[in-house]
Structures are given as structure tokens and as C-alpha cells.
PDB file of N, CA and C in Angstrom:
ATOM      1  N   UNK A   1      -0.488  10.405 -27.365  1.00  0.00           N
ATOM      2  CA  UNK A   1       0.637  10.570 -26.485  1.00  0.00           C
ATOM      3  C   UNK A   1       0.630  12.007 -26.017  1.00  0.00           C
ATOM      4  N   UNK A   2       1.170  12.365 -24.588  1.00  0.00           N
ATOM      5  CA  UNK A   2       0.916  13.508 -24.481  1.00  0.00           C
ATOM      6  C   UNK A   2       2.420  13.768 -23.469  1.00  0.00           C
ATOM      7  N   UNK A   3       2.446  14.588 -23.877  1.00  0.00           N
ATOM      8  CA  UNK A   3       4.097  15.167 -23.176  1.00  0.00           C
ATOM      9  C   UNK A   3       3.791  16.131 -22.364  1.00  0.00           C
ATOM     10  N   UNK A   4       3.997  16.378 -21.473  1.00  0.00           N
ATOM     11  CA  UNK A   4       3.949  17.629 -19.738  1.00  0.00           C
ATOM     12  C   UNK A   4       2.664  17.963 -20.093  1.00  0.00           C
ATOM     13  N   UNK A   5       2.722  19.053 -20.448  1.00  0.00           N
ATOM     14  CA  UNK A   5       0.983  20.089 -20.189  1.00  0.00           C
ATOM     15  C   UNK A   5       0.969  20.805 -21.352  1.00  0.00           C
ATOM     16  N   UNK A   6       0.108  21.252 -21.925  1.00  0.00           N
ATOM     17  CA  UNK A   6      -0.357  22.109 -23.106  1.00  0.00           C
ATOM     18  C   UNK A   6      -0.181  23.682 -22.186  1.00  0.00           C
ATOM     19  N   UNK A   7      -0.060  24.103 -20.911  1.00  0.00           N
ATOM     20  CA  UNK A   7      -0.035  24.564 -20.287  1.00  0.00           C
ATOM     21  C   UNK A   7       1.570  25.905 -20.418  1.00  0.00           C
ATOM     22  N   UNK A   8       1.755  27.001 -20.609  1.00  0.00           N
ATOM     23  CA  UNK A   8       2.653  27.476 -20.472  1.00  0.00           C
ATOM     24  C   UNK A   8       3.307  27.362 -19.123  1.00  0.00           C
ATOM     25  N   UNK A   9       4.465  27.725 -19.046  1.00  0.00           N
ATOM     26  CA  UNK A   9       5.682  27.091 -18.115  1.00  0.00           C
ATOM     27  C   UNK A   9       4.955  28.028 -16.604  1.00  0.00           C
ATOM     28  N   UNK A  10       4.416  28.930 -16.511  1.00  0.00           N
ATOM     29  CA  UNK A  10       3.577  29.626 -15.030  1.00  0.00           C
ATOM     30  C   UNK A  10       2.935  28.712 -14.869  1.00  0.00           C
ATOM     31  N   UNK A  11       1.738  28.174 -15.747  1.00  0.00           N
ATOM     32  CA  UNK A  11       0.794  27.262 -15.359  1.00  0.00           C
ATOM     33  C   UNK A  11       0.603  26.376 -14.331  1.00  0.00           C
ATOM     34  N   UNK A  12      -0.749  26.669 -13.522  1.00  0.00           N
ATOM     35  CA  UNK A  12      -0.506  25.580 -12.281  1.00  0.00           C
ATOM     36  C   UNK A  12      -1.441  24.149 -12.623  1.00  0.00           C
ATOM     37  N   UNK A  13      -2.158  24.365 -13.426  1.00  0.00           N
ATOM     38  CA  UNK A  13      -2.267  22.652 -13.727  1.00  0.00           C
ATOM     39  C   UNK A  13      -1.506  21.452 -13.790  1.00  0.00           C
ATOM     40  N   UNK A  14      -2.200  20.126 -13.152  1.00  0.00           N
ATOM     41  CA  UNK A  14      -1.036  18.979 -13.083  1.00  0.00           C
ATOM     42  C   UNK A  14      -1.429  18.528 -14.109  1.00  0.00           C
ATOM     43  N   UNK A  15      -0.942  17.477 -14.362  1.00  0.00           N
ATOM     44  CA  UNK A  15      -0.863  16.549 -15.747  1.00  0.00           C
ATOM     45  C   UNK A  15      -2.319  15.766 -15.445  1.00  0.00           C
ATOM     46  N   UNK A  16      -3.060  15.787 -14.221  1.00  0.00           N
ATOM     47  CA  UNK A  16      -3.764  15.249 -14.201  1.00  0.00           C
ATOM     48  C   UNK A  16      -5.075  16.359 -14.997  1.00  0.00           C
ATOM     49  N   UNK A  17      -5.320  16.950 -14.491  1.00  0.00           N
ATOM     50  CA  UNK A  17      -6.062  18.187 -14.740  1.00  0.00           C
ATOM     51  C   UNK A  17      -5.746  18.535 -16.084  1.00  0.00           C
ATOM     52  N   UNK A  18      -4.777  18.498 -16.549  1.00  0.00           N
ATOM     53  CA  UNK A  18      -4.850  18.405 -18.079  1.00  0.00           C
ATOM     54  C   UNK A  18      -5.296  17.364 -18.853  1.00  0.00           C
ATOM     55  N   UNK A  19      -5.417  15.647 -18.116  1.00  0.00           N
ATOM     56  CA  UNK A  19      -5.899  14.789 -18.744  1.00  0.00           C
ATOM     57  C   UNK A  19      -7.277  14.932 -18.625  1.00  0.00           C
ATOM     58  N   UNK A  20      -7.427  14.863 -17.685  1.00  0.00           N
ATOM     59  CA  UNK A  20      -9.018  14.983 -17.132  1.00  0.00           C
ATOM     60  C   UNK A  20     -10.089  16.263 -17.761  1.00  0.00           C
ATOM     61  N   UNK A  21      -9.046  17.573 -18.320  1.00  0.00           N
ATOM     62  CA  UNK A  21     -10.043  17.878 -19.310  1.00  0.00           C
ATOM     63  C   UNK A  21     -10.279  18.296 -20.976  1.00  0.00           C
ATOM     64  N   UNK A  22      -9.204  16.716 -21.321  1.00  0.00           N
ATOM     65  CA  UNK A  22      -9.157  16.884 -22.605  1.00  0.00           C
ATOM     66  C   UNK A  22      -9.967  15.732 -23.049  1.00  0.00           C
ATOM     67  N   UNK A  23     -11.184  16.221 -23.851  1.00  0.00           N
ATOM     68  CA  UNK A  23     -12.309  15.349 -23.821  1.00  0.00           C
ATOM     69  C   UNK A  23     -12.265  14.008 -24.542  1.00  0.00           C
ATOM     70  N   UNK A  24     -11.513  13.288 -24.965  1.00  0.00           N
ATOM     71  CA  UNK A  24     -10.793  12.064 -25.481  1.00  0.00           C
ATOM     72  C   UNK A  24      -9.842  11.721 -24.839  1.00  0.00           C
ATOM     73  N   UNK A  25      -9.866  12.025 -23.444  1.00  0.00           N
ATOM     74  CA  UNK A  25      -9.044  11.247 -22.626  1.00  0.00           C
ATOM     75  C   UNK A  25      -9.756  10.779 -21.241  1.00  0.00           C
ATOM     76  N   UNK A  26     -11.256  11.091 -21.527  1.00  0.00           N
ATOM     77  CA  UNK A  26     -11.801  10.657 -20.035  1.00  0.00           C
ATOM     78  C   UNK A  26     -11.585   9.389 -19.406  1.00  0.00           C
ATOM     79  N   UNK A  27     -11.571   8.085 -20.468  1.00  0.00           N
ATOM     80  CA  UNK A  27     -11.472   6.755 -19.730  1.00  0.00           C
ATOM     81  C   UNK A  27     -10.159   6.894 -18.736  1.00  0.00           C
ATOM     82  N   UNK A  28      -9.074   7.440 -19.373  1.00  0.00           N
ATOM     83  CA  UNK A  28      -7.867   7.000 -18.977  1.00  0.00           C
ATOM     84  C   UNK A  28      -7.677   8.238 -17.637  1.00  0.00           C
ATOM     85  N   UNK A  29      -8.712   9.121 -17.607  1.00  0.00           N
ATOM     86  CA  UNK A  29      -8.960  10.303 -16.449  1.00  0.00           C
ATOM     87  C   UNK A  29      -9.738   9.567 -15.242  1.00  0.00           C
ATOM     88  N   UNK A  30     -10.561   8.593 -15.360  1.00  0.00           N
ATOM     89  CA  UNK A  30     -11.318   7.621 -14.662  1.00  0.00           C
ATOM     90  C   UNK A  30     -10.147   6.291 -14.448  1.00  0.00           C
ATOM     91  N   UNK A  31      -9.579   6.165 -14.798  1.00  0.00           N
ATOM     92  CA  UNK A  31      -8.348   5.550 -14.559  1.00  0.00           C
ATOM     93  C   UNK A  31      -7.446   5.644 -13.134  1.00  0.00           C
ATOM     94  N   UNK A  32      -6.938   7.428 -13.703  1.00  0.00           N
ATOM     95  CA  UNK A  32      -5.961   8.291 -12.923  1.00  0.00           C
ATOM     96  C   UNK A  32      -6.941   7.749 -11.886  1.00  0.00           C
ATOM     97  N   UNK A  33      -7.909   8.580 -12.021  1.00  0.00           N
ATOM     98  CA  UNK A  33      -8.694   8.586 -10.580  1.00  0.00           C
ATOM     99  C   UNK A  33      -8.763   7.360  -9.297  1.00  0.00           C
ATOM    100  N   UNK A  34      -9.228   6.528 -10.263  1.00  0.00           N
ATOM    101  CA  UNK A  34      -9.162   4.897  -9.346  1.00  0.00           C
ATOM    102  C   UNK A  34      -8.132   4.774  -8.737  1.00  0.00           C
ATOM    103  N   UNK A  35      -7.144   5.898  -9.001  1.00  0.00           N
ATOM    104  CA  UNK A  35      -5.674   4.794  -8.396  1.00  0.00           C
ATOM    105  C   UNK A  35      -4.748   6.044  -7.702  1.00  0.00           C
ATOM    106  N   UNK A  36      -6.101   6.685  -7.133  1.00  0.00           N
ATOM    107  CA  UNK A  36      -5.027   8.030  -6.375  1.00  0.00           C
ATOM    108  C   UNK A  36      -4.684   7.718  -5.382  1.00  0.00           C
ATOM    109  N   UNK A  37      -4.884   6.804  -4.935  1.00  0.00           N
ATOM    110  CA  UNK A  37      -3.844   6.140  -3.411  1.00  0.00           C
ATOM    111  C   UNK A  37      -2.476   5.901  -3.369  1.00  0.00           C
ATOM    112  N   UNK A  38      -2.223   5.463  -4.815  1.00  0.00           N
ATOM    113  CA  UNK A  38      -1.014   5.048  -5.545  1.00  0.00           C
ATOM    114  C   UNK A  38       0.194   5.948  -5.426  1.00  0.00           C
ATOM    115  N   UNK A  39       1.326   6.365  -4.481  1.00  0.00           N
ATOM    116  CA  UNK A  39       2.039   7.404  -4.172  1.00  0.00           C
ATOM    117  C   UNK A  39       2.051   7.905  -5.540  1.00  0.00           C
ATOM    118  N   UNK A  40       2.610   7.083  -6.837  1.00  0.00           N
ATOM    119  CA  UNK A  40       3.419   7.028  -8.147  1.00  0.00           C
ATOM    120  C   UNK A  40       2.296   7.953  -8.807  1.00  0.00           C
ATOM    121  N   UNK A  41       0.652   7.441  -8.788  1.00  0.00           N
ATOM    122  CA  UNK A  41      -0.384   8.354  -9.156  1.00  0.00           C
ATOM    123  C   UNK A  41      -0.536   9.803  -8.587  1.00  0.00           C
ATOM    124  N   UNK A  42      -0.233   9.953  -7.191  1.00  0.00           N
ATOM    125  CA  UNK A  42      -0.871  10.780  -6.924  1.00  0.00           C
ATOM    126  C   UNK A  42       0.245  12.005  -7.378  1.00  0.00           C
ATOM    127  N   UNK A  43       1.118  11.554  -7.513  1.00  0.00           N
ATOM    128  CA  UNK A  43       2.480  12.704  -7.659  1.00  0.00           C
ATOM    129  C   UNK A  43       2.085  13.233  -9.143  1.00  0.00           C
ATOM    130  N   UNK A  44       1.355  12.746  -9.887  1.00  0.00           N
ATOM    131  CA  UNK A  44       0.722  13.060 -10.967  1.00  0.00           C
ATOM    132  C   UNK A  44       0.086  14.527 -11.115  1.00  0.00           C
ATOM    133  N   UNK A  45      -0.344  14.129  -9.534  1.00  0.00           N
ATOM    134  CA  UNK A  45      -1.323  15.785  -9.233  1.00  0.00           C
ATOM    135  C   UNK A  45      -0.429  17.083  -8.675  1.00  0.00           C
ATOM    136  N   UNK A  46       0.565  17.318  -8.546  1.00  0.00           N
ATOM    137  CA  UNK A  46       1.511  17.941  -8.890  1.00  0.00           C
ATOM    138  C   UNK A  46       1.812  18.654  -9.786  1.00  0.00           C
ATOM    139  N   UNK A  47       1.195  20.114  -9.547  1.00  0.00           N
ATOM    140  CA  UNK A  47       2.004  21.165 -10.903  1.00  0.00           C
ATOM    141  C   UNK A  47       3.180  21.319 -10.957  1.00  0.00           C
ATOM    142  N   UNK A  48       4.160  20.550 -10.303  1.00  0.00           N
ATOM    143  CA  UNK A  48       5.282  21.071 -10.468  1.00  0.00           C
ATOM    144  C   UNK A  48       6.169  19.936 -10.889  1.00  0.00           C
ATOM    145  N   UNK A  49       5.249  18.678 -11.216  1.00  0.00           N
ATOM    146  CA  UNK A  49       6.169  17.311 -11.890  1.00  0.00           C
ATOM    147  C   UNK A  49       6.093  17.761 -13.205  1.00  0.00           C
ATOM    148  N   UNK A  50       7.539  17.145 -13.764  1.00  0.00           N
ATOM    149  CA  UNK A  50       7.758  17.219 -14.946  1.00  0.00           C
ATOM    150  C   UNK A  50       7.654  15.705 -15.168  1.00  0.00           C
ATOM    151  N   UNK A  51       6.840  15.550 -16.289  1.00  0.00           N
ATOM    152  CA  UNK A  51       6.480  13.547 -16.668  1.00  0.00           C
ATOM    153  C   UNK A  51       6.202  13.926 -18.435  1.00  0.00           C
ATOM    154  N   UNK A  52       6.493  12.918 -18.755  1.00  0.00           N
ATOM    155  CA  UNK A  52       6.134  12.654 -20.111  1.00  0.00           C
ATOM    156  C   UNK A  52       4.852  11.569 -20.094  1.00  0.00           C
ATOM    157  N   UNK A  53       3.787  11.599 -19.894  1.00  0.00           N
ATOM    158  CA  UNK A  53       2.359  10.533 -19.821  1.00  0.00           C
ATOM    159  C   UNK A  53       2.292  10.348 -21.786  1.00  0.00           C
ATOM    160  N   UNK A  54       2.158   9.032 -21.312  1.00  0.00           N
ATOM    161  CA  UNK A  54       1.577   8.420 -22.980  1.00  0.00           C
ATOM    162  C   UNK A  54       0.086   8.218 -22.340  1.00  0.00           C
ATOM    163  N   UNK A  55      -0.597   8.827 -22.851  1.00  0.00           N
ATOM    164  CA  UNK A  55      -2.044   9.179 -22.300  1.00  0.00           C
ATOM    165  C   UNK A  55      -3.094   8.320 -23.313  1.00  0.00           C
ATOM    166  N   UNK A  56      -3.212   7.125 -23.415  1.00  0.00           N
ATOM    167  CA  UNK A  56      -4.396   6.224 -23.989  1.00  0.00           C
ATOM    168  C   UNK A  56      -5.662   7.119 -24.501  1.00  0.00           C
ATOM    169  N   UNK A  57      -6.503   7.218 -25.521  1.00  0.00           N
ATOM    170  CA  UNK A  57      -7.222   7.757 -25.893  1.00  0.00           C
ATOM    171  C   UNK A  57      -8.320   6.557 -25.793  1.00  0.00           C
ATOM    172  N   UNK A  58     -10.281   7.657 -25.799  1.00  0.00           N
ATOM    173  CA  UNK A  58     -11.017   6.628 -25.365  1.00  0.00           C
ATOM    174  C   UNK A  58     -11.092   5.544 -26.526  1.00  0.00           C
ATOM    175  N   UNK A  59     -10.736   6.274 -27.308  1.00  0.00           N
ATOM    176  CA  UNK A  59     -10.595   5.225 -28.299  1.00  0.00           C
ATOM    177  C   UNK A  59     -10.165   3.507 -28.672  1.00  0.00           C
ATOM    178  N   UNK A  60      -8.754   4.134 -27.876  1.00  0.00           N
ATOM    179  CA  UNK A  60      -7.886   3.205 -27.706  1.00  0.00           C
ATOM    180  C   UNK A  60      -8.667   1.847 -26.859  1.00  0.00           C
ATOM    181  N   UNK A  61      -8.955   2.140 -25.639  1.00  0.00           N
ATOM    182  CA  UNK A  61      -9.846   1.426 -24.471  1.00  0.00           C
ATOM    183  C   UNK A  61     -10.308   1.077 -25.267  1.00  0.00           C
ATOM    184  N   UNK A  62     -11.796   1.609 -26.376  1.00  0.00           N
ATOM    185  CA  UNK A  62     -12.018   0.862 -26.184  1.00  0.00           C
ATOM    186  C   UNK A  62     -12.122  -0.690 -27.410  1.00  0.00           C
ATOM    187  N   UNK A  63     -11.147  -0.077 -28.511  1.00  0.00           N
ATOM    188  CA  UNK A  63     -10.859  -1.056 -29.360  1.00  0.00           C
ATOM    189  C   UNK A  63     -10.058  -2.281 -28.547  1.00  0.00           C
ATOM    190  N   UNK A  64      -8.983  -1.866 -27.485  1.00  0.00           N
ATOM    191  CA  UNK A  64      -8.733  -2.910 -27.228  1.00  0.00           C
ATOM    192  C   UNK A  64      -8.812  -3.311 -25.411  1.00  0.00           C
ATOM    193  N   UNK A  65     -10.365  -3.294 -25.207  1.00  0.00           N
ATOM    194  CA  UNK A  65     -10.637  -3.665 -23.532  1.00  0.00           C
ATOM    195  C   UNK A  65     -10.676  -5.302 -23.373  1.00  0.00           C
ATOM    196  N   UNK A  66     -10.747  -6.023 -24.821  1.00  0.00           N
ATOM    197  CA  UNK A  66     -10.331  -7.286 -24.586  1.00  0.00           C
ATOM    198  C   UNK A  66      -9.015  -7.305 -24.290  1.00  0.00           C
ATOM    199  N   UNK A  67      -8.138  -7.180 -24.895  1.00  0.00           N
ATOM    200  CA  UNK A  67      -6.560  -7.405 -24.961  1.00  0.00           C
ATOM    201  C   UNK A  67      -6.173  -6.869 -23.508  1.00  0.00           C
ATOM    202  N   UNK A  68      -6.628  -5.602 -23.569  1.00  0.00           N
ATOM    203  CA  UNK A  68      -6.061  -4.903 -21.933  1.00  0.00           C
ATOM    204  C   UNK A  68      -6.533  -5.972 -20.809  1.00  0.00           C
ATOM    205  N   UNK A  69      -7.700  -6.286 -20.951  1.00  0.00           N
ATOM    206  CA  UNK A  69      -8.081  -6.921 -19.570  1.00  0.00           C
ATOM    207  C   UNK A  69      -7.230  -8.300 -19.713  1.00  0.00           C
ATOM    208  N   UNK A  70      -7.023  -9.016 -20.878  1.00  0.00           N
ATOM    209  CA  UNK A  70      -5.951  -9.781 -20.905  1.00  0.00           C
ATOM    210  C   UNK A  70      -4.636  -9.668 -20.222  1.00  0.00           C
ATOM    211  N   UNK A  71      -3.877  -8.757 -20.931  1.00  0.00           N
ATOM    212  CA  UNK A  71      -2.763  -7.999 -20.194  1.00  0.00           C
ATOM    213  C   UNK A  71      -2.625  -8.091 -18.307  1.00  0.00           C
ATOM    214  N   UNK A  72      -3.996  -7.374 -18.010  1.00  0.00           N
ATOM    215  CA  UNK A  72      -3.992  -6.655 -16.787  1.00  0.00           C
ATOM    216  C   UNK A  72      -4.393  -7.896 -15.824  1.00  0.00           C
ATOM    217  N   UNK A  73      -5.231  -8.907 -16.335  1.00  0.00           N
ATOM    218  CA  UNK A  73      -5.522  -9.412 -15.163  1.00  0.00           C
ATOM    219  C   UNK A  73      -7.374  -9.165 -14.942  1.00  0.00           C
ATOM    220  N   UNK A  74      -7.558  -8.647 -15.693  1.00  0.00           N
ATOM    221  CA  UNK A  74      -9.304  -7.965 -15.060  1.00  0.00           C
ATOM    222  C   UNK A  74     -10.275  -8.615 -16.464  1.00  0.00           C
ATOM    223  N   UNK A  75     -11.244  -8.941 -16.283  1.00  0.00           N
ATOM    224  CA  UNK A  75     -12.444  -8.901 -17.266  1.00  0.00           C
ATOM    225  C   UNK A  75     -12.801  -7.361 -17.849  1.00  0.00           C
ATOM    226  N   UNK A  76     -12.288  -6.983 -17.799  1.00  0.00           N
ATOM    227  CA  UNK A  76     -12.416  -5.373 -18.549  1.00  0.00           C
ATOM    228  C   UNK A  76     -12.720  -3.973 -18.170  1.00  0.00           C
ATOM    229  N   UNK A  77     -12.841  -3.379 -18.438  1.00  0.00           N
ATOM    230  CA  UNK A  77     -12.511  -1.797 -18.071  1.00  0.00           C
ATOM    231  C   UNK A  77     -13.662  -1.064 -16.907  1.00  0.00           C
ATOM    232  N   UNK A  78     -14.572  -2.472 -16.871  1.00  0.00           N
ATOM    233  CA  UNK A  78     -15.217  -1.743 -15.315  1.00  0.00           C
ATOM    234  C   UNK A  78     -15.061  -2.553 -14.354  1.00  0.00           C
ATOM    235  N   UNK A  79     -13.683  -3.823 -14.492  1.00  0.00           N
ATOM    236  CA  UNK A  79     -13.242  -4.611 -13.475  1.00  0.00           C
ATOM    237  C   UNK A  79     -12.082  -3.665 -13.264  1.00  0.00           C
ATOM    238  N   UNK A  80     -11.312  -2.828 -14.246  1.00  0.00           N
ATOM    239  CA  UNK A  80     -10.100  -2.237 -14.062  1.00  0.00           C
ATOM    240  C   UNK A  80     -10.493  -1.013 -13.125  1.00  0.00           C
ATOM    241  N   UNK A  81     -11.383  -0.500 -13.034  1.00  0.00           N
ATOM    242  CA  UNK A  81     -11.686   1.241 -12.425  1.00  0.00           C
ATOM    243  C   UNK A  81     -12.469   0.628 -11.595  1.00  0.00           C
ATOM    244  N   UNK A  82     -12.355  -0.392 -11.151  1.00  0.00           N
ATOM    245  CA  UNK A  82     -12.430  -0.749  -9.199  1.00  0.00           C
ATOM    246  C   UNK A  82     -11.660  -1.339  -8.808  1.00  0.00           C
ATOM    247  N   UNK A  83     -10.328  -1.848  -9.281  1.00  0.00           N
ATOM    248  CA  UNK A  83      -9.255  -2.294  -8.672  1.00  0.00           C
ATOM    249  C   UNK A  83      -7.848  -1.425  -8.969  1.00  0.00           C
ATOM    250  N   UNK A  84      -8.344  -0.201  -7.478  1.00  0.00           N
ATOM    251  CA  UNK A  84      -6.888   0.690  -7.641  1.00  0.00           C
ATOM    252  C   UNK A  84      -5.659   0.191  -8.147  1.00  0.00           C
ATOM    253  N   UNK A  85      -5.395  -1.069  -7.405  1.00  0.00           N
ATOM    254  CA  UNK A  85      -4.016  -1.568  -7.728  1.00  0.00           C
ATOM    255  C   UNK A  85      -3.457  -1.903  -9.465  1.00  0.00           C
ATOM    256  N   UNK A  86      -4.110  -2.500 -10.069  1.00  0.00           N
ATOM    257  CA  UNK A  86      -4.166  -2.567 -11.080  1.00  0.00           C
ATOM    258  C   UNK A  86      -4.215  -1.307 -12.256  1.00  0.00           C
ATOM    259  N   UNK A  87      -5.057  -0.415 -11.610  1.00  0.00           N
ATOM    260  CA  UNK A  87      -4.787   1.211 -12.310  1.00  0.00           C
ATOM    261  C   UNK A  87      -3.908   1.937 -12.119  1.00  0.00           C
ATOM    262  N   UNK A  88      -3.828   1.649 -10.880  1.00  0.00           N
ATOM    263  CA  UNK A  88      -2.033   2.098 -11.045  1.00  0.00           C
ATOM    264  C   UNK A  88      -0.937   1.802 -11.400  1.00  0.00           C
ATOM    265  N   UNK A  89      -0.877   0.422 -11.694  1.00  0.00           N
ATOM    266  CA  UNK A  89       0.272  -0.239 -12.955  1.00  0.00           C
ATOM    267  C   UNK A  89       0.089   0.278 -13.738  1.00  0.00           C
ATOM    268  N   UNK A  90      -1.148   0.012 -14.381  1.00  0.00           N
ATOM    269  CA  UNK A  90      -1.638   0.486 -15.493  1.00  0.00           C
ATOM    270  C   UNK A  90      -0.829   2.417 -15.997  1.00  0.00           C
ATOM    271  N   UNK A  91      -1.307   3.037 -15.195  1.00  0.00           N
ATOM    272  CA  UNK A  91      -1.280   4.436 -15.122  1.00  0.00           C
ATOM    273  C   UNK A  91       0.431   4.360 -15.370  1.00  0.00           C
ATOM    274  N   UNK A  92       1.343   3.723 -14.049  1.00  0.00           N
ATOM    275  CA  UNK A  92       2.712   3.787 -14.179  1.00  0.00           C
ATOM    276  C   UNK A  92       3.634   3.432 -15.331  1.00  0.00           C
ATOM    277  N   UNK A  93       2.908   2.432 -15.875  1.00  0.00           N
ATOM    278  CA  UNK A  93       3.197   1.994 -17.477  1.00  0.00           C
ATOM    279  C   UNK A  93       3.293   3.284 -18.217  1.00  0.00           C
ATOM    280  N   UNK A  94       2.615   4.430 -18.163  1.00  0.00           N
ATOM    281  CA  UNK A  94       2.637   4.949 -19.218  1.00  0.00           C
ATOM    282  C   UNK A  94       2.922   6.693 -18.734  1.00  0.00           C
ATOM    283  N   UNK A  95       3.847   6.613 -17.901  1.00  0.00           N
ATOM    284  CA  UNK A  95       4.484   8.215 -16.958  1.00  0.00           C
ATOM    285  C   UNK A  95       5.919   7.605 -17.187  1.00  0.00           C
ATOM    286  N   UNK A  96       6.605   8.363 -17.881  1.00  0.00           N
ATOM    287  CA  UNK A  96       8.253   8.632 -17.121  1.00  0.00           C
ATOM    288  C   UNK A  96       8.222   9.933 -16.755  1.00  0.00           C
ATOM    289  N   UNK A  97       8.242   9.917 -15.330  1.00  0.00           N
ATOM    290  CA  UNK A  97       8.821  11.317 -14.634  1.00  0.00           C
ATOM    291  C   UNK A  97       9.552  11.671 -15.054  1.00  0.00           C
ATOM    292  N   UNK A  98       9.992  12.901 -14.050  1.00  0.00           N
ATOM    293  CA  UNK A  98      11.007  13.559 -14.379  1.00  0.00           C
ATOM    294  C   UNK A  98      11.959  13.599 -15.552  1.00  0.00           C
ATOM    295  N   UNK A  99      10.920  13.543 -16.721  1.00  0.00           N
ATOM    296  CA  UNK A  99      11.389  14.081 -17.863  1.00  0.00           C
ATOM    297  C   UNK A  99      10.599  14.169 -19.294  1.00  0.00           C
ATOM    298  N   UNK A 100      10.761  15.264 -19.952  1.00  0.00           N
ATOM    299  CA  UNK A 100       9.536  15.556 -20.595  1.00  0.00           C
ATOM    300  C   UNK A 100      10.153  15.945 -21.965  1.00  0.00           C
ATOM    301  N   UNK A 101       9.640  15.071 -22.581  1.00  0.00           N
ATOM    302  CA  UNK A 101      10.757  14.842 -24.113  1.00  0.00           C
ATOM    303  C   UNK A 101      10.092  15.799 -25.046  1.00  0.00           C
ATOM    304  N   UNK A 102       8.948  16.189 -25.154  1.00  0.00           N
ATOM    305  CA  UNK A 102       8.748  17.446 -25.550  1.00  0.00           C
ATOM    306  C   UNK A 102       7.077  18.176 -25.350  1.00  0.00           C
ATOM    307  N   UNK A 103       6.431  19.036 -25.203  1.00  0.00           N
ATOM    308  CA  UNK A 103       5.428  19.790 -24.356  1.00  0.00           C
ATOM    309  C   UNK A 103       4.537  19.706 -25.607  1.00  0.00           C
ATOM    310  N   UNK A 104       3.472  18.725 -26.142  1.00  0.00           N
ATOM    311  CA  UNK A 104       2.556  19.020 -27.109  1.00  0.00           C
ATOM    312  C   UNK A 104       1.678  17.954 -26.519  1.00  0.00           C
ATOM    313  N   UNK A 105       0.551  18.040 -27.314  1.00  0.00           N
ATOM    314  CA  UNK A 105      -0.687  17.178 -27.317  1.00  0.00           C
ATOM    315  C   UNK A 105      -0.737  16.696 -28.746  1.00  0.00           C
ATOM    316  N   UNK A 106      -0.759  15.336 -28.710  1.00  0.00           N
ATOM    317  CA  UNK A 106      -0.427  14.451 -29.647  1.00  0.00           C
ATOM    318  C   UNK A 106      -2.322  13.541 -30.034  1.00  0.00           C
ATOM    319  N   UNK A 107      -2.747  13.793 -31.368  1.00  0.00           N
ATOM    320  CA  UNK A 107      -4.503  12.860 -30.899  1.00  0.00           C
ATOM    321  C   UNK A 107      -3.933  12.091 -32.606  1.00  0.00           C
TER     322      UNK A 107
END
């Protein structure tokens, strides 16, 4: 789980840029990515959103890419990172904006 940014409060990194380079979070950084069309995603890239992201570890993927692709609708995690639409549920599932319950990195 990961709350705003590891980033002190100047910091211009978005939450994306913080996922994308914490190295047990790449699947779910290939995720973000698929689904930057997504208004809800792209506001992600924003240094100046405050979000609380529960940020999936690769781990997570990939113990459960059966169950997820269940869930989601897809045969699995390289049907999910070609269907933007779906990554961006995905992604929105796990952001509450505008509000950030507390600023750590959680593994």
C-alpha cells in the first residue's frame, strides 16, 4: 500500500513517477501506463494530487493473475496491459484522491 509520495512536501514527482520507480511495483507501473487516456489515470501524473494509491506489488499480480483476470474480465495480465479500459478500472479501484491518510511506503 502506498500513501502520496515518499517524496518531501517541495517534491515535484507524481504518484506516478514514484510508482514507476519503485522496483516492486513495475507490473502495476505498466498498468498506470496502459491506461493514460483515462482522465481519472492521467490526473495521477500530477505533482500536485494528493491520492492515497493502494499500489499492488509484482508479487501480488502475480500470485493472483488467475483470480484478477477473473475479476476483470481478461485472460490475464497481458490481456489486461492492452485493454486501456480495463486498466483503468483497475488503476481507479485502488486511488482515493484527494486524500492521503498518511505519506509512507508500505512493502
Amino acid at each position: 500500500m502506498m500513501h502520496g509520495s515518499t517524496c518531501p512536501v517541495t517534491c515535484q514527482a507524481s504518484v506516478v513517477d514514484v510508482i514507476c520507480s519503485t522496483a516492486d511495483l513495475a507490473v502495476f507501473c505498466k498498468v498506470i501506463q496502459s491506461a493514460t487516456r483515462s482522465p481519472h489515470v492521467a490526473r495521477l501524473m500530477d505533482p500536485q494530487l494528493h491520492a492515497t494509491v493502494f499500489a499492488p506489488t509484482d508479487r501480488a499480480f502475480n500470485e493472483d493473475e488467475a483470480r484478477l483476470g477473473q475479476l476483470l474480465g481478461v485472460s490475464g495480465l497481458a490481456q489486461l496491459l492492452t485493454s486501456p479500459r480495463v486498466a483503468a478500472e483497475l488503476v481507479a479501484s485502488h486511488v482515493i484522491t484527494d486524500h492521503i491518510v498518511k505519506v509512507i511506503l508500505w512493502k
